[in-house]
Protein backbone atom coordinates (compact mmCIF):
# COMPACT_ATOMS: atom_id res chain seq x y z
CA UNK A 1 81.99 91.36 125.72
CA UNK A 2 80.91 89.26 122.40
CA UNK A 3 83.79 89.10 119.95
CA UNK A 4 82.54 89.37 116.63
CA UNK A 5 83.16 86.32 114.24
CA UNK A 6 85.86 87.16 111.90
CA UNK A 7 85.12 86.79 108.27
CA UNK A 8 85.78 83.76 105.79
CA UNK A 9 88.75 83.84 103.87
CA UNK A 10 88.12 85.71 100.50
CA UNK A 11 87.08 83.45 98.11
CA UNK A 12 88.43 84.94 95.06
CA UNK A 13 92.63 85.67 94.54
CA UNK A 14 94.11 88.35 94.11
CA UNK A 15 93.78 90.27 90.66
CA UNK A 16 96.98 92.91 89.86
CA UNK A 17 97.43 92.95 93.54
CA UNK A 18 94.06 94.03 94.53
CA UNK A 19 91.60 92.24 96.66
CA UNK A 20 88.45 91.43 95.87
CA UNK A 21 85.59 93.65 97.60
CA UNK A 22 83.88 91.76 100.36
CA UNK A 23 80.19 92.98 100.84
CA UNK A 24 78.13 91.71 104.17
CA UNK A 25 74.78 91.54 104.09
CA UNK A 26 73.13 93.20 106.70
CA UNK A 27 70.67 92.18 109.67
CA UNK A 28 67.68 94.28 110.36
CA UNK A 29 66.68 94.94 106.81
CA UNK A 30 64.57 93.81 104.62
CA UNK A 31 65.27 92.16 101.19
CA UNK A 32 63.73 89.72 99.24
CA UNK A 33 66.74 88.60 97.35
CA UNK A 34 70.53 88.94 97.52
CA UNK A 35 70.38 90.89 94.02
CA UNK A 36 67.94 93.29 94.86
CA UNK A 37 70.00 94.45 97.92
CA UNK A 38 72.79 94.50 95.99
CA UNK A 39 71.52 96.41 93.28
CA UNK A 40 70.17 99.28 95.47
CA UNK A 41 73.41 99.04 97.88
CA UNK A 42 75.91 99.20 94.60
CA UNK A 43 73.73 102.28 92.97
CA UNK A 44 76.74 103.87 92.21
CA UNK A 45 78.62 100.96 90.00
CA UNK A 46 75.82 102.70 86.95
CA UNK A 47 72.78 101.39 85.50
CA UNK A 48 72.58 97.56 85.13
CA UNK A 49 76.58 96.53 86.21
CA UNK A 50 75.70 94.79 89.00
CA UNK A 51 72.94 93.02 86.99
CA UNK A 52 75.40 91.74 84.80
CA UNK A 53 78.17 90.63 87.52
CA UNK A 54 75.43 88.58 88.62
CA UNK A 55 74.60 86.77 84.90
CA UNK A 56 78.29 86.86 84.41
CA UNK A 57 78.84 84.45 88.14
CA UNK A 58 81.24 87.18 88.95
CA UNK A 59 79.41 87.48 92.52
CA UNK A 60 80.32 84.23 94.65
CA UNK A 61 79.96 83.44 98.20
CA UNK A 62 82.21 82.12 100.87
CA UNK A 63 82.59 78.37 99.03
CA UNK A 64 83.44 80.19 95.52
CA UNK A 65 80.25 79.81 93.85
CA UNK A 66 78.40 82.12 91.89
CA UNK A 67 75.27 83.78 94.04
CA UNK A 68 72.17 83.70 91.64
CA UNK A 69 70.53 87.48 92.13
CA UNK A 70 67.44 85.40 93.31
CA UNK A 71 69.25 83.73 95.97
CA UNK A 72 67.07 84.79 99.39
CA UNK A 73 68.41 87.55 101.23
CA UNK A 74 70.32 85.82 104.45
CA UNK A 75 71.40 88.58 107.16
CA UNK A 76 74.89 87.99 107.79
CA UNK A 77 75.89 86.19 104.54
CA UNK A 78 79.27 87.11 102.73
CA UNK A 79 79.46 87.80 98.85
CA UNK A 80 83.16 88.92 96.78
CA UNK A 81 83.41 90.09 93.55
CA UNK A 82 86.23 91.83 91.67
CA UNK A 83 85.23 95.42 90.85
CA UNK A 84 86.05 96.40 87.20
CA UNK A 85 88.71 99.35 87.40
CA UNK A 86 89.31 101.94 84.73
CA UNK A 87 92.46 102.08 83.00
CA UNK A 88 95.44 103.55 84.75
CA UNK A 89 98.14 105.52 83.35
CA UNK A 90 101.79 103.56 84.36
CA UNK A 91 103.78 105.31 86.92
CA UNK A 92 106.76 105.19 84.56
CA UNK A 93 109.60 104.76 87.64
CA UNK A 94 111.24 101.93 89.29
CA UNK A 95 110.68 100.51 93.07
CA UNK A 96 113.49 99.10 94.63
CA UNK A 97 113.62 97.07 97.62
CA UNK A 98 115.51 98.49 99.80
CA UNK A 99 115.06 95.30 102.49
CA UNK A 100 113.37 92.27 102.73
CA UNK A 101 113.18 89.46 105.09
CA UNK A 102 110.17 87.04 106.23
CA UNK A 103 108.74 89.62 108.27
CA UNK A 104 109.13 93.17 106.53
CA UNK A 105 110.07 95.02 102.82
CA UNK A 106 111.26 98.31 103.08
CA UNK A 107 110.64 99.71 99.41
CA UNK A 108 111.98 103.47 97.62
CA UNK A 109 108.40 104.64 96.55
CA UNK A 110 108.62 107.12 93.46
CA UNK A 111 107.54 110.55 93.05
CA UNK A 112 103.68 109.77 91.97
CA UNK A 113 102.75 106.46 93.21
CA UNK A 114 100.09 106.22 95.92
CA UNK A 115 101.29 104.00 98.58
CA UNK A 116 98.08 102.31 99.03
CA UNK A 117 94.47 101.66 96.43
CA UNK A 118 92.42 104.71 97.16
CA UNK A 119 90.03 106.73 94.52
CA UNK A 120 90.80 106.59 91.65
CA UNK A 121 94.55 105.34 91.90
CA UNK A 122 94.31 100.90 92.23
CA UNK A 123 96.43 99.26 90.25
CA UNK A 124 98.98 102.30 89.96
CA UNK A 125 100.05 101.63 93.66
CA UNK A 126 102.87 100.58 95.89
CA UNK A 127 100.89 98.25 97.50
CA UNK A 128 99.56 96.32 94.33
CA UNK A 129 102.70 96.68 92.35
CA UNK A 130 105.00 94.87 95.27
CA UNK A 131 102.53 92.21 95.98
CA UNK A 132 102.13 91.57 92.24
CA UNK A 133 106.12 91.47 91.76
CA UNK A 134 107.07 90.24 94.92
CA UNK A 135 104.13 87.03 94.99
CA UNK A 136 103.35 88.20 98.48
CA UNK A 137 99.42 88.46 98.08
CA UNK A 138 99.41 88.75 102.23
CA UNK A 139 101.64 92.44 101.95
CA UNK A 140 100.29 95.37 103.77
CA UNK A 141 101.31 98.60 104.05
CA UNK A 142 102.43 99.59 108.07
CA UNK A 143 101.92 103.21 107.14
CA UNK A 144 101.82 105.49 104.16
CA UNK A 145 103.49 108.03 102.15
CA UNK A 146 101.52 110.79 100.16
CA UNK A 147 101.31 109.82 96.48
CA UNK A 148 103.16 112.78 95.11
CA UNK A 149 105.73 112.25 97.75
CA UNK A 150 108.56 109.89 96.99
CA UNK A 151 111.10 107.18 99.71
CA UNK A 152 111.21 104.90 101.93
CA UNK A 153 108.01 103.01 103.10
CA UNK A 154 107.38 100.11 105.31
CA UNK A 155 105.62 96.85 104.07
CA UNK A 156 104.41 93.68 106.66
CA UNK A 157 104.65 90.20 105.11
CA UNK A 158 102.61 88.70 107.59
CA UNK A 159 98.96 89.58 108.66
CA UNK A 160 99.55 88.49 112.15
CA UNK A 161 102.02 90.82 112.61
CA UNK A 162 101.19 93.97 110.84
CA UNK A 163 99.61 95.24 114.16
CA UNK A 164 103.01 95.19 116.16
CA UNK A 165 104.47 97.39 113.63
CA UNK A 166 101.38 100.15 112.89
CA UNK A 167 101.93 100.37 116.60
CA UNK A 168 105.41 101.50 116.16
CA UNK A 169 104.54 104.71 114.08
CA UNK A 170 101.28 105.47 116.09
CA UNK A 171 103.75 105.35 119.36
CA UNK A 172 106.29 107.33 117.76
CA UNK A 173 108.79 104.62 118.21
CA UNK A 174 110.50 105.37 114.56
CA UNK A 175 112.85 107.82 113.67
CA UNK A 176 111.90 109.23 110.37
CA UNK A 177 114.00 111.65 108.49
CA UNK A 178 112.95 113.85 105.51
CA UNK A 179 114.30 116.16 102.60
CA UNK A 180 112.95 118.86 100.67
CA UNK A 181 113.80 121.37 98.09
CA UNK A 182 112.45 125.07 98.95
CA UNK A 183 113.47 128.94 98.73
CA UNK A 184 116.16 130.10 100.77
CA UNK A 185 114.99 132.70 103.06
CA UNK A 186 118.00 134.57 104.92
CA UNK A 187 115.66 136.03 107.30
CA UNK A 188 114.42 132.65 108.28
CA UNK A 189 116.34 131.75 111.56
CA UNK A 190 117.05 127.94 111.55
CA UNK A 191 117.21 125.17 113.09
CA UNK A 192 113.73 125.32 114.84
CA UNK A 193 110.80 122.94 116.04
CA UNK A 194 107.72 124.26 114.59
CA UNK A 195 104.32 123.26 116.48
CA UNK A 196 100.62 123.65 115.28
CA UNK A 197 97.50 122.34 115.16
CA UNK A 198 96.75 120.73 111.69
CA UNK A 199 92.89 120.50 110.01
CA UNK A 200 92.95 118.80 107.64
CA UNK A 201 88.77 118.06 106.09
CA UNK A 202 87.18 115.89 104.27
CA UNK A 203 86.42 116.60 101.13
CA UNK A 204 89.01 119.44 101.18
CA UNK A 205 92.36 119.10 99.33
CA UNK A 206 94.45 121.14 101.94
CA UNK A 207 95.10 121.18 104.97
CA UNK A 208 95.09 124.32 106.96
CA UNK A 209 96.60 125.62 110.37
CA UNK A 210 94.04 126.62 112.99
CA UNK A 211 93.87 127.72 116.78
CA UNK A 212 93.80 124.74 119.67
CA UNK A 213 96.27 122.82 121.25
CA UNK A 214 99.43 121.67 118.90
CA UNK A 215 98.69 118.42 116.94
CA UNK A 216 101.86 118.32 114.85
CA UNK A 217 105.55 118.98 115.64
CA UNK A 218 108.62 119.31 112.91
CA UNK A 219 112.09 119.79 113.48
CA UNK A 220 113.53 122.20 110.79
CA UNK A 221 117.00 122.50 109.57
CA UNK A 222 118.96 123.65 106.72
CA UNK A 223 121.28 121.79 105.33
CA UNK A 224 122.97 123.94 102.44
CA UNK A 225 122.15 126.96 100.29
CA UNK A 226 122.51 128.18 97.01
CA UNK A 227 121.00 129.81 93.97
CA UNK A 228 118.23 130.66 96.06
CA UNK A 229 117.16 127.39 97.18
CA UNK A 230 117.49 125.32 100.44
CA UNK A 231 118.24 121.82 101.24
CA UNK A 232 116.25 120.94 104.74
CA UNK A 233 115.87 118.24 106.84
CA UNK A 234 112.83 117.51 108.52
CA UNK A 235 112.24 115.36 111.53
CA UNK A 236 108.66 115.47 112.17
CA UNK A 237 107.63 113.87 115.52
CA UNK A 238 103.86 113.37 114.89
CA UNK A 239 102.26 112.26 111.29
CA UNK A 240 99.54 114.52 110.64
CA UNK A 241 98.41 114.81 107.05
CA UNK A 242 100.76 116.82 104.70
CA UNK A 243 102.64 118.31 107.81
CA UNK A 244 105.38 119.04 106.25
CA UNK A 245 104.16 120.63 103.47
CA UNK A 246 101.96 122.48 105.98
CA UNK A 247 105.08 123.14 107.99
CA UNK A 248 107.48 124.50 105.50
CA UNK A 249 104.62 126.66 103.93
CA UNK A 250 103.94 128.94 107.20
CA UNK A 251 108.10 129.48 107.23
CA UNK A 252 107.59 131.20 103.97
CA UNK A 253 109.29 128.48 102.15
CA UNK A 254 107.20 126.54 100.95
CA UNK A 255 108.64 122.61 99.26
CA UNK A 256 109.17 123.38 95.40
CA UNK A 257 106.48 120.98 93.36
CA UNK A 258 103.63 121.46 95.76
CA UNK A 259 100.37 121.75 93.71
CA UNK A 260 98.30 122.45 96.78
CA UNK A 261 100.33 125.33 99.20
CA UNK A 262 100.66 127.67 99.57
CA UNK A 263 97.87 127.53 96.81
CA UNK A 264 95.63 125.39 95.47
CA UNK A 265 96.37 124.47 91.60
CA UNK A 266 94.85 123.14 89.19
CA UNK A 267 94.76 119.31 88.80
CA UNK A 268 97.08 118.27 85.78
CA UNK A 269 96.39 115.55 83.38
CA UNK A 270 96.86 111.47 83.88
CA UNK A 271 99.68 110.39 83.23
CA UNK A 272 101.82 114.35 83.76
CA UNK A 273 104.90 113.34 85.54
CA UNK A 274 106.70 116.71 85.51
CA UNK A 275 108.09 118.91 88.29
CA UNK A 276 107.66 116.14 91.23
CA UNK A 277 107.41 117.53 94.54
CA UNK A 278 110.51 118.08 96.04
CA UNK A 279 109.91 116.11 99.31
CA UNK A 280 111.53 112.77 100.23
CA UNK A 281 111.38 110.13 103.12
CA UNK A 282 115.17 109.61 103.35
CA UNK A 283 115.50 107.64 106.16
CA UNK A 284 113.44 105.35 108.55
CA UNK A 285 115.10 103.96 111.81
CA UNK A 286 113.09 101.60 114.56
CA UNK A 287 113.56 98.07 116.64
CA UNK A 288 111.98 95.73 115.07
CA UNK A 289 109.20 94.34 117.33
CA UNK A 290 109.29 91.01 116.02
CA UNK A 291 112.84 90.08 116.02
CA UNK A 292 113.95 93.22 118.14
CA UNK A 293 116.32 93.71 115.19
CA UNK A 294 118.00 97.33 114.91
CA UNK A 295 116.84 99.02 111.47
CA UNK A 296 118.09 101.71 110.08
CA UNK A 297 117.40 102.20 106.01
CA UNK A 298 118.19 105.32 103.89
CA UNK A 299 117.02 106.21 100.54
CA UNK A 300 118.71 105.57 97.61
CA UNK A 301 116.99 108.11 95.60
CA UNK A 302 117.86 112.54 94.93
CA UNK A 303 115.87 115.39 94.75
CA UNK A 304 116.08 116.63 91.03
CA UNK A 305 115.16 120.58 92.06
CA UNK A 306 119.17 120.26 93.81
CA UNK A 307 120.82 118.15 91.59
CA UNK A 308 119.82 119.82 88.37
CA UNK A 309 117.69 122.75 89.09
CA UNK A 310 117.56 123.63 85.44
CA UNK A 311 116.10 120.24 84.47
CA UNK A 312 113.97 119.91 86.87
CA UNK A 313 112.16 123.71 86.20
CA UNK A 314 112.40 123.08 82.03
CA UNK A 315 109.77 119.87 83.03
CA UNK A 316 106.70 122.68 83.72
């Protein structure tokens, strides 16, 4: 079989820890100018932007130089540019690092802060934050947390590498712990390992439970009780999206903070940090497939709903 050519090396650094976008041009159509495809490819970027990228020279190619729009349309040819983002409230919390060494950072994400650039949320990331602080422009995320949930997360120094240990989470060869905040139910018998099968759609902000073969597995347990409220530990063993939100919801209990189950809510304003979800990655243990190193971090960080239930419900 062919291998496919890999790309050149971007062009264009690093800007707030994002990449530039890397746009090939493809084969089989027919253009009569690099600007013209552009133009009709990049619709969406509004009414004359990616006209003036090009009269700017924000558009280059692989040897750094501005493309002119008129440059002829070459199947196969690489252009970068830096998109221009909109303005991005500040996720107002600290990041530690929990670990670092040449290989791996193991960072305590906040409440709020996508792991990851995605939609609307760039800048405002774990990703772009650590490679901006840390000067590691090469950092990639080995998997990801939800942005409203907060812990530990694993970060790859090294390109080369970041394979080895994706592998480890799709393989199930890392022990993940979690904690959440939710009603107590006394009727709710516990410890148990709930299985179901997890849809989760495009387009469509929850996920739901559905009939089929189990996709998803979490092992349930309280911890302590009062007030009213529970202190569980979840050990999923598969990593479909919002599991254990999904999870805790069918108990009856679902994770105090959730803005999507067991109902959908409205979205709240940029820049509203109240009432975080009460849901954290606490600990993340694995063998290090590099160095075959024996990890084992915890979080440094506490749910607010049980430390101080009272501040955390005057926030709504």
């Amino acid at each position: 079989m062919r291998r496919r050519t890999p790309p050149p090396p971007a062009p264009l650094l690093q800007r707030d820890g994002v990449d530039p976008v890397r746009v090939r041009l493809p084969a089989g159509e027919e253009w009569a100018t690099v600007g013209e495809h552009l133009v009709a490819r990049l619709s969406g970027a509004g009414p004359g932007v990616i006209e003036a990228m090009f009269a700017a020279g924000r558009i280059v190619g692989a040897d750094g130089r501005a493309v002119p729009a008129d440059a002829p349309y070459r199947p196969g040819m690489f252009v970068w540019f830096h998109r221009e983002l909109p303005a991005e409230v500040p996720v107002p919390f600290p990041m530690p690092v929990v670990y670092r060494d040449e290989h791996i950072v193991v960072a305590d994400k906040p409440h709020f802060l996508a792991t990851t650039p995605r939609g609307s949320h760039v800048t405002q990331t774990a990703l772009a934050r650590l490679r901006h602080e840390l000067g590691i422009p090469a950092l990639s995320a080995a998997h990801r947390l939800d942005r409203l949930t907060a812990g530990l997360v694993l970060f790859t120094v090294r390109p080369e590498e970041r394979g080895a240990y994706q592998t480890l989470f799709g393989a199930r060869r890392v022990a993940k712990e979690y904690e959440a905040v939710a009603p107590y139910d006394a009727a709710l018998a516990l410890p148990r390992t709930v299985r179901s099968r997890i849809l989760k759609e495009r387009g469509v902000q929850a996920a739901r439970e559905v009939e089929g073969e189990p996709n998803a597995e979490t092992r349930v347990e309280l911890v302590e009780r009062r007030d009213g409220l529970g202190r569980y530990r979840l050990l999923p063993r598969t990593g479909q999206t919002h599991q254990l939100r999904v999870h805790l919801n069918a108990l009856g209990v679902p994770i105090l903070g959730d803005p999507l189950y067991p109902e959908v809510l409205p979205p709240v304003p940029a820049g509203d940090f109240r009432r975080p979800l009460q849901l954290l990655a606490r600990r993340l243990e694995f063998t290090d497939p590099v160095t075959g190193a024996e990890h084992a971090f915890t979080s440094g960080r506490t749910l607010l709903a049980w430390s101080s239930y009272p501040r955390w419900a005057a926030q709504g």
